[in-house]
C-alpha atoms as a PDB file:
ATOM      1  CA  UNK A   1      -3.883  -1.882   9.546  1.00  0.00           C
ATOM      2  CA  UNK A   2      -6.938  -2.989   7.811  1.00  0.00           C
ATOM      3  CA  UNK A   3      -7.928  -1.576   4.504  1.00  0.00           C
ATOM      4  CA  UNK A   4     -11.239  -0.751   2.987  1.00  0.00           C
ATOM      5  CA  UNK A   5     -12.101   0.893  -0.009  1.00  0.00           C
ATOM      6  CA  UNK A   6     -14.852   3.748  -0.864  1.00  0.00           C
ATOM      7  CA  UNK A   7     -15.229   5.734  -3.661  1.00  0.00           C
ATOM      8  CA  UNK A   8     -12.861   8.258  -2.987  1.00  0.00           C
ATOM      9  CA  UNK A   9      -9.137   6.974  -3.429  1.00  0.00           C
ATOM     10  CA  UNK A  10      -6.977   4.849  -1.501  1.00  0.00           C
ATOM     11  CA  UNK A  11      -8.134   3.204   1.682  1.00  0.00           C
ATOM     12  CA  UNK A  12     -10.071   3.485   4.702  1.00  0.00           C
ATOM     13  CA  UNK A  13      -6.921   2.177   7.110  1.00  0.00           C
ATOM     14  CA  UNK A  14      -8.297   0.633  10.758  1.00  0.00           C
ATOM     15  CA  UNK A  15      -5.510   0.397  13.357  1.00  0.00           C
ATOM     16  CA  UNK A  16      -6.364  -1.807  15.797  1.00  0.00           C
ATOM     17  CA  UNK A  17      -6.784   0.523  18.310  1.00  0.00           C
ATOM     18  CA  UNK A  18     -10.126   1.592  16.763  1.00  0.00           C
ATOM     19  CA  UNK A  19      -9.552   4.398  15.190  1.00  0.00           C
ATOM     20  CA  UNK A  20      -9.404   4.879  11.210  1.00  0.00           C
ATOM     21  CA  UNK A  21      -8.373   7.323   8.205  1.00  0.00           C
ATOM     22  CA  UNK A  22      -8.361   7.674   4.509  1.00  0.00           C
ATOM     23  CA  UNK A  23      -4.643   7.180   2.835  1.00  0.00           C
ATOM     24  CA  UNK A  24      -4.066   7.091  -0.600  1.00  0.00           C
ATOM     25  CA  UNK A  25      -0.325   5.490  -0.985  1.00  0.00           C
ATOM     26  CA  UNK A  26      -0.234   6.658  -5.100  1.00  0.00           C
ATOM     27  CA  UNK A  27       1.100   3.066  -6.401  1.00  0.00           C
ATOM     28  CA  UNK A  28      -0.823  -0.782  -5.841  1.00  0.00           C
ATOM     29  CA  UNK A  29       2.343  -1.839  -4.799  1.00  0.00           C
ATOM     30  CA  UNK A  30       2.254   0.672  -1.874  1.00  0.00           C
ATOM     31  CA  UNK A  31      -1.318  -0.238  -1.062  1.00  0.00           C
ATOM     32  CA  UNK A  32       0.040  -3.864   0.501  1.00  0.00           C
ATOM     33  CA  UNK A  33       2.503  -2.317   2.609  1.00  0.00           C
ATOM     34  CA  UNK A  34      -0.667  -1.491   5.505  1.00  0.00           C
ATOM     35  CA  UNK A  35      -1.286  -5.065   5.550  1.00  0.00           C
ATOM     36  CA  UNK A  36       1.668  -5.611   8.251  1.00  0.00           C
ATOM     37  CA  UNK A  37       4.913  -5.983   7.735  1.00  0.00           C
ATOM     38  CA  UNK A  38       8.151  -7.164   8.945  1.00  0.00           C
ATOM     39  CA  UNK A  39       9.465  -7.251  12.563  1.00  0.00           C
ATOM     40  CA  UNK A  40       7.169  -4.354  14.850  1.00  0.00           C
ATOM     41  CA  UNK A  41       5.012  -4.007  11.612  1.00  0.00           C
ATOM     42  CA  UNK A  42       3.770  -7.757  12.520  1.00  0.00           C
ATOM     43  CA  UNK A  43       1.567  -6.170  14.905  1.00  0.00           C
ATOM     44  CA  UNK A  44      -0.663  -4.965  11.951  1.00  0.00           C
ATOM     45  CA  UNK A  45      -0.915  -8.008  10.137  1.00  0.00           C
ATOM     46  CA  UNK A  46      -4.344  -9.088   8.787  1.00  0.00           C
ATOM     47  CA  UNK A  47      -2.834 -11.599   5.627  1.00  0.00           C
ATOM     48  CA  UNK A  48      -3.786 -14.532   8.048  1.00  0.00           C
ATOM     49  CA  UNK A  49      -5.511 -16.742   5.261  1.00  0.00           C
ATOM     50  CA  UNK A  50      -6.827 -16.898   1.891  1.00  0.00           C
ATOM     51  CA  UNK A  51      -9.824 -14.868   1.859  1.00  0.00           C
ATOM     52  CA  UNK A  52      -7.992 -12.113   3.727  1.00  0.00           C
ATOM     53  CA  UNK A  53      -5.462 -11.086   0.517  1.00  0.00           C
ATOM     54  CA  UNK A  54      -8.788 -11.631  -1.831  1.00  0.00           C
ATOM     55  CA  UNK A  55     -10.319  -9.139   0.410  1.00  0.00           C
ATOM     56  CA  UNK A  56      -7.063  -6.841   0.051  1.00  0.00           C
ATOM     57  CA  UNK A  57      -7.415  -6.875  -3.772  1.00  0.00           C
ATOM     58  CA  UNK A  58     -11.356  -6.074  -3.810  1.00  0.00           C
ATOM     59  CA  UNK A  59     -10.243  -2.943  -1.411  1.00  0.00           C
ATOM     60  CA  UNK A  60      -7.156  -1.811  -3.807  1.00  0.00           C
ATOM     61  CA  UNK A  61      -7.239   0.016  -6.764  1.00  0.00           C
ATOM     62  CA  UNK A  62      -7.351  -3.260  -9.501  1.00  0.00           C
ATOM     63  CA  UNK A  63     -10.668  -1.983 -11.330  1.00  0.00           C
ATOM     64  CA  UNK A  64     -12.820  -4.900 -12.581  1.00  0.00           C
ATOM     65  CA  UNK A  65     -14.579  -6.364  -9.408  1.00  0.00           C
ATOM     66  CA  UNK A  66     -11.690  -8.603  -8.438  1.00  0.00           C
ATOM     67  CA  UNK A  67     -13.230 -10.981  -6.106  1.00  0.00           C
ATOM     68  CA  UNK A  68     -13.259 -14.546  -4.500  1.00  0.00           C
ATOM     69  CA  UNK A  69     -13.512 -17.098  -7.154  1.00  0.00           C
ATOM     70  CA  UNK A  70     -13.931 -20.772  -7.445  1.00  0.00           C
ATOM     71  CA  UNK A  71     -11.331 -23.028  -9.133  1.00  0.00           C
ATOM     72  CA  UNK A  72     -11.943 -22.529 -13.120  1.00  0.00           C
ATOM     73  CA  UNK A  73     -14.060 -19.932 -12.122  1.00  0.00           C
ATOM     74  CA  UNK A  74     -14.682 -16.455 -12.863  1.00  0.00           C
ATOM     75  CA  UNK A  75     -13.151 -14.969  -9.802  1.00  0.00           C
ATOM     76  CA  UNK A  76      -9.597 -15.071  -8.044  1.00  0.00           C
ATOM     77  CA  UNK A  77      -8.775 -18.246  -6.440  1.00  0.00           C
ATOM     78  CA  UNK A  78      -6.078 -18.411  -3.729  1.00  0.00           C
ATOM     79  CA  UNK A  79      -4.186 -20.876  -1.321  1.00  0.00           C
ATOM     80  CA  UNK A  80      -2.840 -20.250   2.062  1.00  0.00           C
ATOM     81  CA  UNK A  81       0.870 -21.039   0.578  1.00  0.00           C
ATOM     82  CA  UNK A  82       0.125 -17.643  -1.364  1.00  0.00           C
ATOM     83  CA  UNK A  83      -0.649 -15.801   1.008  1.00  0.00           C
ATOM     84  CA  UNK A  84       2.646 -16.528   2.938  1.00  0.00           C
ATOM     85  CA  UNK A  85       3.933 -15.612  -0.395  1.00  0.00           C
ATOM     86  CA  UNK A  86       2.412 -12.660  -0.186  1.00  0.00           C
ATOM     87  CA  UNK A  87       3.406 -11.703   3.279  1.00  0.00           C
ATOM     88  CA  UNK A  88       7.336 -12.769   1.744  1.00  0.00           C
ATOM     89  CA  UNK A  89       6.589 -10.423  -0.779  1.00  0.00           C
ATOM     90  CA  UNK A  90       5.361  -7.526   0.739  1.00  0.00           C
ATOM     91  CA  UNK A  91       7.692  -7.477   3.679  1.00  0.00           C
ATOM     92  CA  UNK A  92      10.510  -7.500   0.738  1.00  0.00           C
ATOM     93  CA  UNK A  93       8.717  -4.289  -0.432  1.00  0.00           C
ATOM     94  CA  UNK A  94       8.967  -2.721   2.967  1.00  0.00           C
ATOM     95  CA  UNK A  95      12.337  -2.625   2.981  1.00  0.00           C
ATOM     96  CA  UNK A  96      13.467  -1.774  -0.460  1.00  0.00           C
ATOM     97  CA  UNK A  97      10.640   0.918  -0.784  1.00  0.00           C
ATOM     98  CA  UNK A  98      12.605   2.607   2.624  1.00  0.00           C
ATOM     99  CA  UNK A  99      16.065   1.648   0.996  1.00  0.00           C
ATOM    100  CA  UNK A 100      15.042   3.902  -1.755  1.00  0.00           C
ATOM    101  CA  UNK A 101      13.957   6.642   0.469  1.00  0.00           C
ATOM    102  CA  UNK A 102      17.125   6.810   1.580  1.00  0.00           C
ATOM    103  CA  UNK A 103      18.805   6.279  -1.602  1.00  0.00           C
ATOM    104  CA  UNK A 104      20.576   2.920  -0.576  1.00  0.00           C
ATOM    105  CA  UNK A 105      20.731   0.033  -2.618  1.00  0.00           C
ATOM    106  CA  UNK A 106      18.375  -2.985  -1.903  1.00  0.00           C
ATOM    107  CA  UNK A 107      18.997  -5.976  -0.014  1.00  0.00           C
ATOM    108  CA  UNK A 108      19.754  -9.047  -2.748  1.00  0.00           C
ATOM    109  CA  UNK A 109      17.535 -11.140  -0.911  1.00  0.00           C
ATOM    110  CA  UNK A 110      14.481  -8.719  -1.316  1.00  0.00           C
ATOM    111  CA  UNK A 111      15.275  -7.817  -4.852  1.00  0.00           C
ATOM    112  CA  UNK A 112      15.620 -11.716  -5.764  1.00  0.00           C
ATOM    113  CA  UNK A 113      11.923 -12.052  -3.717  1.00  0.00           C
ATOM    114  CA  UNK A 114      10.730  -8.802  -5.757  1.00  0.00           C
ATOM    115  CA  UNK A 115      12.070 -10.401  -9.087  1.00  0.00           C
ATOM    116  CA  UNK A 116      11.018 -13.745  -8.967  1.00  0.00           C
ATOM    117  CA  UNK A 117       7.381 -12.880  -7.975  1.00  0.00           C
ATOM    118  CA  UNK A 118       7.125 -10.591 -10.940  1.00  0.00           C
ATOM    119  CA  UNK A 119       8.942 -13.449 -13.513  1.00  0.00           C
ATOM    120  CA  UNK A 120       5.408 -15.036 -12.709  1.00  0.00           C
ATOM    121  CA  UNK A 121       2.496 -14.975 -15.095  1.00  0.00           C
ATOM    122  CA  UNK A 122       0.592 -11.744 -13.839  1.00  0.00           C
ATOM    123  CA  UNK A 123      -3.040 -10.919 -14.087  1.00  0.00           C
ATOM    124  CA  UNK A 124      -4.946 -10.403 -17.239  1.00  0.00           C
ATOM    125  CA  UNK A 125      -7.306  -8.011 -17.864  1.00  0.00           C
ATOM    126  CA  UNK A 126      -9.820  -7.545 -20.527  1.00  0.00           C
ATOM    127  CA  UNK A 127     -12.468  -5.260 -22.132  1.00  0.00           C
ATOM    128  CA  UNK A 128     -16.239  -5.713 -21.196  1.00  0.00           C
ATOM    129  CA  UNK A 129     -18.844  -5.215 -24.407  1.00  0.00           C
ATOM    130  CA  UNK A 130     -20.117  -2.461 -22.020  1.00  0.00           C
ATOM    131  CA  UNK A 131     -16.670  -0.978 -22.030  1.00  0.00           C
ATOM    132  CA  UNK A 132     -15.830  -1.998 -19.128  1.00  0.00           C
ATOM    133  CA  UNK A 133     -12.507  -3.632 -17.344  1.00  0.00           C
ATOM    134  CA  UNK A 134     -12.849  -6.822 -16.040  1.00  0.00           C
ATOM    135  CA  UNK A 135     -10.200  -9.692 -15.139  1.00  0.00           C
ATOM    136  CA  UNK A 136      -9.416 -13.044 -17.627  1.00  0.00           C
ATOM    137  CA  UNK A 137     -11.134 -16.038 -15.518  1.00  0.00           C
ATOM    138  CA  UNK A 138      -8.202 -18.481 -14.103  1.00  0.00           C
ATOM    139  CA  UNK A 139      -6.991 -15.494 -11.761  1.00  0.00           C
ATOM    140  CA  UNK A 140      -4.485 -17.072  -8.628  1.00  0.00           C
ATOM    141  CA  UNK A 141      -2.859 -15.353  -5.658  1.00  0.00           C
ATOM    142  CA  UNK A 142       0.357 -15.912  -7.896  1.00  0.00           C
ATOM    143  CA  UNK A 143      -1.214 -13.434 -10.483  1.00  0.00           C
ATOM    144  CA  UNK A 144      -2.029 -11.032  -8.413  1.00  0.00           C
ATOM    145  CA  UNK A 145       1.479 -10.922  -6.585  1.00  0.00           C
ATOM    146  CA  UNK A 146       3.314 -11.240 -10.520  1.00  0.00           C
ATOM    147  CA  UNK A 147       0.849  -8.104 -10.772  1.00  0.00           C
ATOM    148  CA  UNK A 148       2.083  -6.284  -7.733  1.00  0.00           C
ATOM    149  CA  UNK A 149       5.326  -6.933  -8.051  1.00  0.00           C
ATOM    150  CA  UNK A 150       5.583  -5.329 -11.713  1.00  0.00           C
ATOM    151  CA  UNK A 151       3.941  -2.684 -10.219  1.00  0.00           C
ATOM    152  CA  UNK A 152       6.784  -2.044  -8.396  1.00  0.00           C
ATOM    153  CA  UNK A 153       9.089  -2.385 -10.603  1.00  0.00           C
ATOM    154  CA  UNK A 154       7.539   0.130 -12.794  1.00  0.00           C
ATOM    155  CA  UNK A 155       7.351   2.263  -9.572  1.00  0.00           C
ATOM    156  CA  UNK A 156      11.101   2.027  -8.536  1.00  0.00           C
ATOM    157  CA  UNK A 157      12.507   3.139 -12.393  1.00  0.00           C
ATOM    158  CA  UNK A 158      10.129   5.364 -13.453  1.00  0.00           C
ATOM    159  CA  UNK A 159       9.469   9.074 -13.251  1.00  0.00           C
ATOM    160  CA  UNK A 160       7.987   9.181  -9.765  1.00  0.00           C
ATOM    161  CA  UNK A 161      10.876   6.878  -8.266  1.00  0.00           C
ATOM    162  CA  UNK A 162      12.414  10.331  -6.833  1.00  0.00           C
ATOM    163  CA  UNK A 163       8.682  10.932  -5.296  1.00  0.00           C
ATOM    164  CA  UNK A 164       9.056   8.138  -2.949  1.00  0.00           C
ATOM    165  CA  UNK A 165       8.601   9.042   0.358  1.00  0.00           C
ATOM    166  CA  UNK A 166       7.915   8.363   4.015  1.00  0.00           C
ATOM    167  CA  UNK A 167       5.318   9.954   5.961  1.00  0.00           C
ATOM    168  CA  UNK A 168       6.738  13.533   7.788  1.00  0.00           C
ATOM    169  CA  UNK A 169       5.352  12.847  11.252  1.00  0.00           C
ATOM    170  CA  UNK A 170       8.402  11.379  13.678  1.00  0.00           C
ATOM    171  CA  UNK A 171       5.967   8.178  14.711  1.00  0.00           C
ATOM    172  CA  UNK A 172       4.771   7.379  11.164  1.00  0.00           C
ATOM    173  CA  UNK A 173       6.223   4.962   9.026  1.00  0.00           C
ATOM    174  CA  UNK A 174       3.613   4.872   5.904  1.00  0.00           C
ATOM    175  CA  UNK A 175       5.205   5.183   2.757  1.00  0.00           C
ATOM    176  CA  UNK A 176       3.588   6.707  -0.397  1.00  0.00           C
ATOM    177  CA  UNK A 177       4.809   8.101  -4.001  1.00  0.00           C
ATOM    178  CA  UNK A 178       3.423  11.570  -4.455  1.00  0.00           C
ATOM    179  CA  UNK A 179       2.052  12.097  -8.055  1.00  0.00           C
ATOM    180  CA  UNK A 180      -0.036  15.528  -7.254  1.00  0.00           C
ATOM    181  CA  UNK A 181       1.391  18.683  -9.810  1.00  0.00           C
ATOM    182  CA  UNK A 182       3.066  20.354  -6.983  1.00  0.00           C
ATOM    183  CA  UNK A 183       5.315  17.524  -5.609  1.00  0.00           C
ATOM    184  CA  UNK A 184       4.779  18.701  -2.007  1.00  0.00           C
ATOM    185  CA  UNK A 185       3.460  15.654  -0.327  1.00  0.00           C
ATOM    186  CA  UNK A 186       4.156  15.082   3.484  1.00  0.00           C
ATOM    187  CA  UNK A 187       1.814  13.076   5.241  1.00  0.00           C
ATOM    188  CA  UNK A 188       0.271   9.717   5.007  1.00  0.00           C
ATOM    189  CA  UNK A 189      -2.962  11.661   5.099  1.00  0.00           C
ATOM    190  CA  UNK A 190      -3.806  15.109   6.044  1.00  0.00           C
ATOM    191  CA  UNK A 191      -7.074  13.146   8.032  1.00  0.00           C
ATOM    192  CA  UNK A 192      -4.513  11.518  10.711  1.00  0.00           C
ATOM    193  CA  UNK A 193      -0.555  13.048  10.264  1.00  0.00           C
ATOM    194  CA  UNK A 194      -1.182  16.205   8.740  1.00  0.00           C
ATOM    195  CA  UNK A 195      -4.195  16.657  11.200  1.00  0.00           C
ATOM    196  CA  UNK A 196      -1.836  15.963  14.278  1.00  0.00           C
ATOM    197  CA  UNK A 197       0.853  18.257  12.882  1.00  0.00           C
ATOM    198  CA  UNK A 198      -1.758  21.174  12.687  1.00  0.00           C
ATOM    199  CA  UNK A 199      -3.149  20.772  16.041  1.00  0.00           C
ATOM    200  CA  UNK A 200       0.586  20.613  17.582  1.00  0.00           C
ATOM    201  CA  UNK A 201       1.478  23.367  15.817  1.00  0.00           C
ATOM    202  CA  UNK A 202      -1.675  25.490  16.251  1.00  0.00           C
ATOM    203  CA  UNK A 203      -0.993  24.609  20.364  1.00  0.00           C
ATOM    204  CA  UNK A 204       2.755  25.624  20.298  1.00  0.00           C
ATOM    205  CA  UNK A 205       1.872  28.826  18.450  1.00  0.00           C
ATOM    206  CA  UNK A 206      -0.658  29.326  21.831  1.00  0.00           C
ATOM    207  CA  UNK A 207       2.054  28.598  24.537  1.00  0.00           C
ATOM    208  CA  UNK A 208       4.196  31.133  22.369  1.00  0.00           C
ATOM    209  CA  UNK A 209       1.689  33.556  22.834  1.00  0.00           C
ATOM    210  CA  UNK A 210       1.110  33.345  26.409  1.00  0.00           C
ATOM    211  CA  UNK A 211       5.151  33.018  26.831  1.00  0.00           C
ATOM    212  CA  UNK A 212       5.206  36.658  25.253  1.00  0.00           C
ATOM    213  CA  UNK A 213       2.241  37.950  27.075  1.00  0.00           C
ATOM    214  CA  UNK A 214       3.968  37.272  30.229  1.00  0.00           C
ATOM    215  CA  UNK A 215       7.133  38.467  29.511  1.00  0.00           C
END
């Protein structure tokens, strides 16, 4: 699923068969995870080539106006080898993000993937004279995996580790950390699983109705 971001937050997800919703996974880390994924999560794949991950980070949540750069340029520069990295990395996330949904340790070979991305140099950000954040020039797809990748890690031992969840509906497999005050998150998004849960329920509540009126 493609991601685009608006004002509001998280992304505007595209599936490919046309249709689109708002979903806010609560972490950066979690925001790669819609870019595909591994095995049947393949079919949503859209890191094909360089400009497609700088496109990813303009649509996440990295303030600062993240965008294509030249080499010793202002902007991020990034090869095609890091964008396989990239695709390494965030199918690693997949499955240790759904090992800790169901409390199971992580594969070695994911955590050693996780770990070694964020032992790299991460992205730097710094303070604007109008007070605003932008990023250090000299920004590489490297960076900005080093970046999501401590993300992560900050994700998986802090205090909304036990928040981690996947999405309620039985066909769903988008995962998100739910930071609202209540802690009773269950959909990706109440715009496409939530929705779909309503209008089955709403339905089955009519068939129950008729079912009594007949008898």
């Amino acid at each position: 699923m493609n991601g685009k971001a608006t004002n509001a937050p998280g992304l505007v997800l595209r599936h490919p068969d046309g249709s689109s919703f708002r979903f806010d996974p609560g972490a950066l880390c979690l925001e790669l995870l819609p870019t595909g994924g591994p095995g049947p999560l393949s079919y949503f794949e859209v890191l094909h080539e360089p400009a497609d991950l700088v496109r990813w980070a303009e649509e996440s949540r990295l303030p600062g106006g993240l965008a294509a750069g030249s080499a010793g340029g202002e902007g991020l520069v990034v090869s095609a080898a890091e964008v396989a990295d990239a695709r390494a990395l965030r199918d690693a996330l997949w499955r240790i993000t759904e090992s800790r949904v169901r409390e199971e340790p992580p594969a070695p070979d994911d955590l050693a993937t996780l770990n070694d991305a964020a032992a790299r140099p991460s992205l730097t950000s710094r303070l604007t004279v109008g007070g605003e954040r932008s990023w250090t020039p000299g920004g590489t797809g490297t960076g900005l995996l080093s970046t999501v990748a401590r993300d992560a890690i900050d994700l998986f031992t802090g205090a909304y580790a036990p928040r981690i969840r996947t999405c309620g509906a039985h066909d769903c497999r988008l995962l998100f950390v739910d930071t609202s005050r209540p802690g009773k998150r269950r959909w990706c998004s109440m715009e496409r699983c939530g929705n779909r849960h309503k209008v089955r329920a709403h339905r089955a509540r009519l068939t129950g109705s008729d079912a009594d009126t007949v008898d």
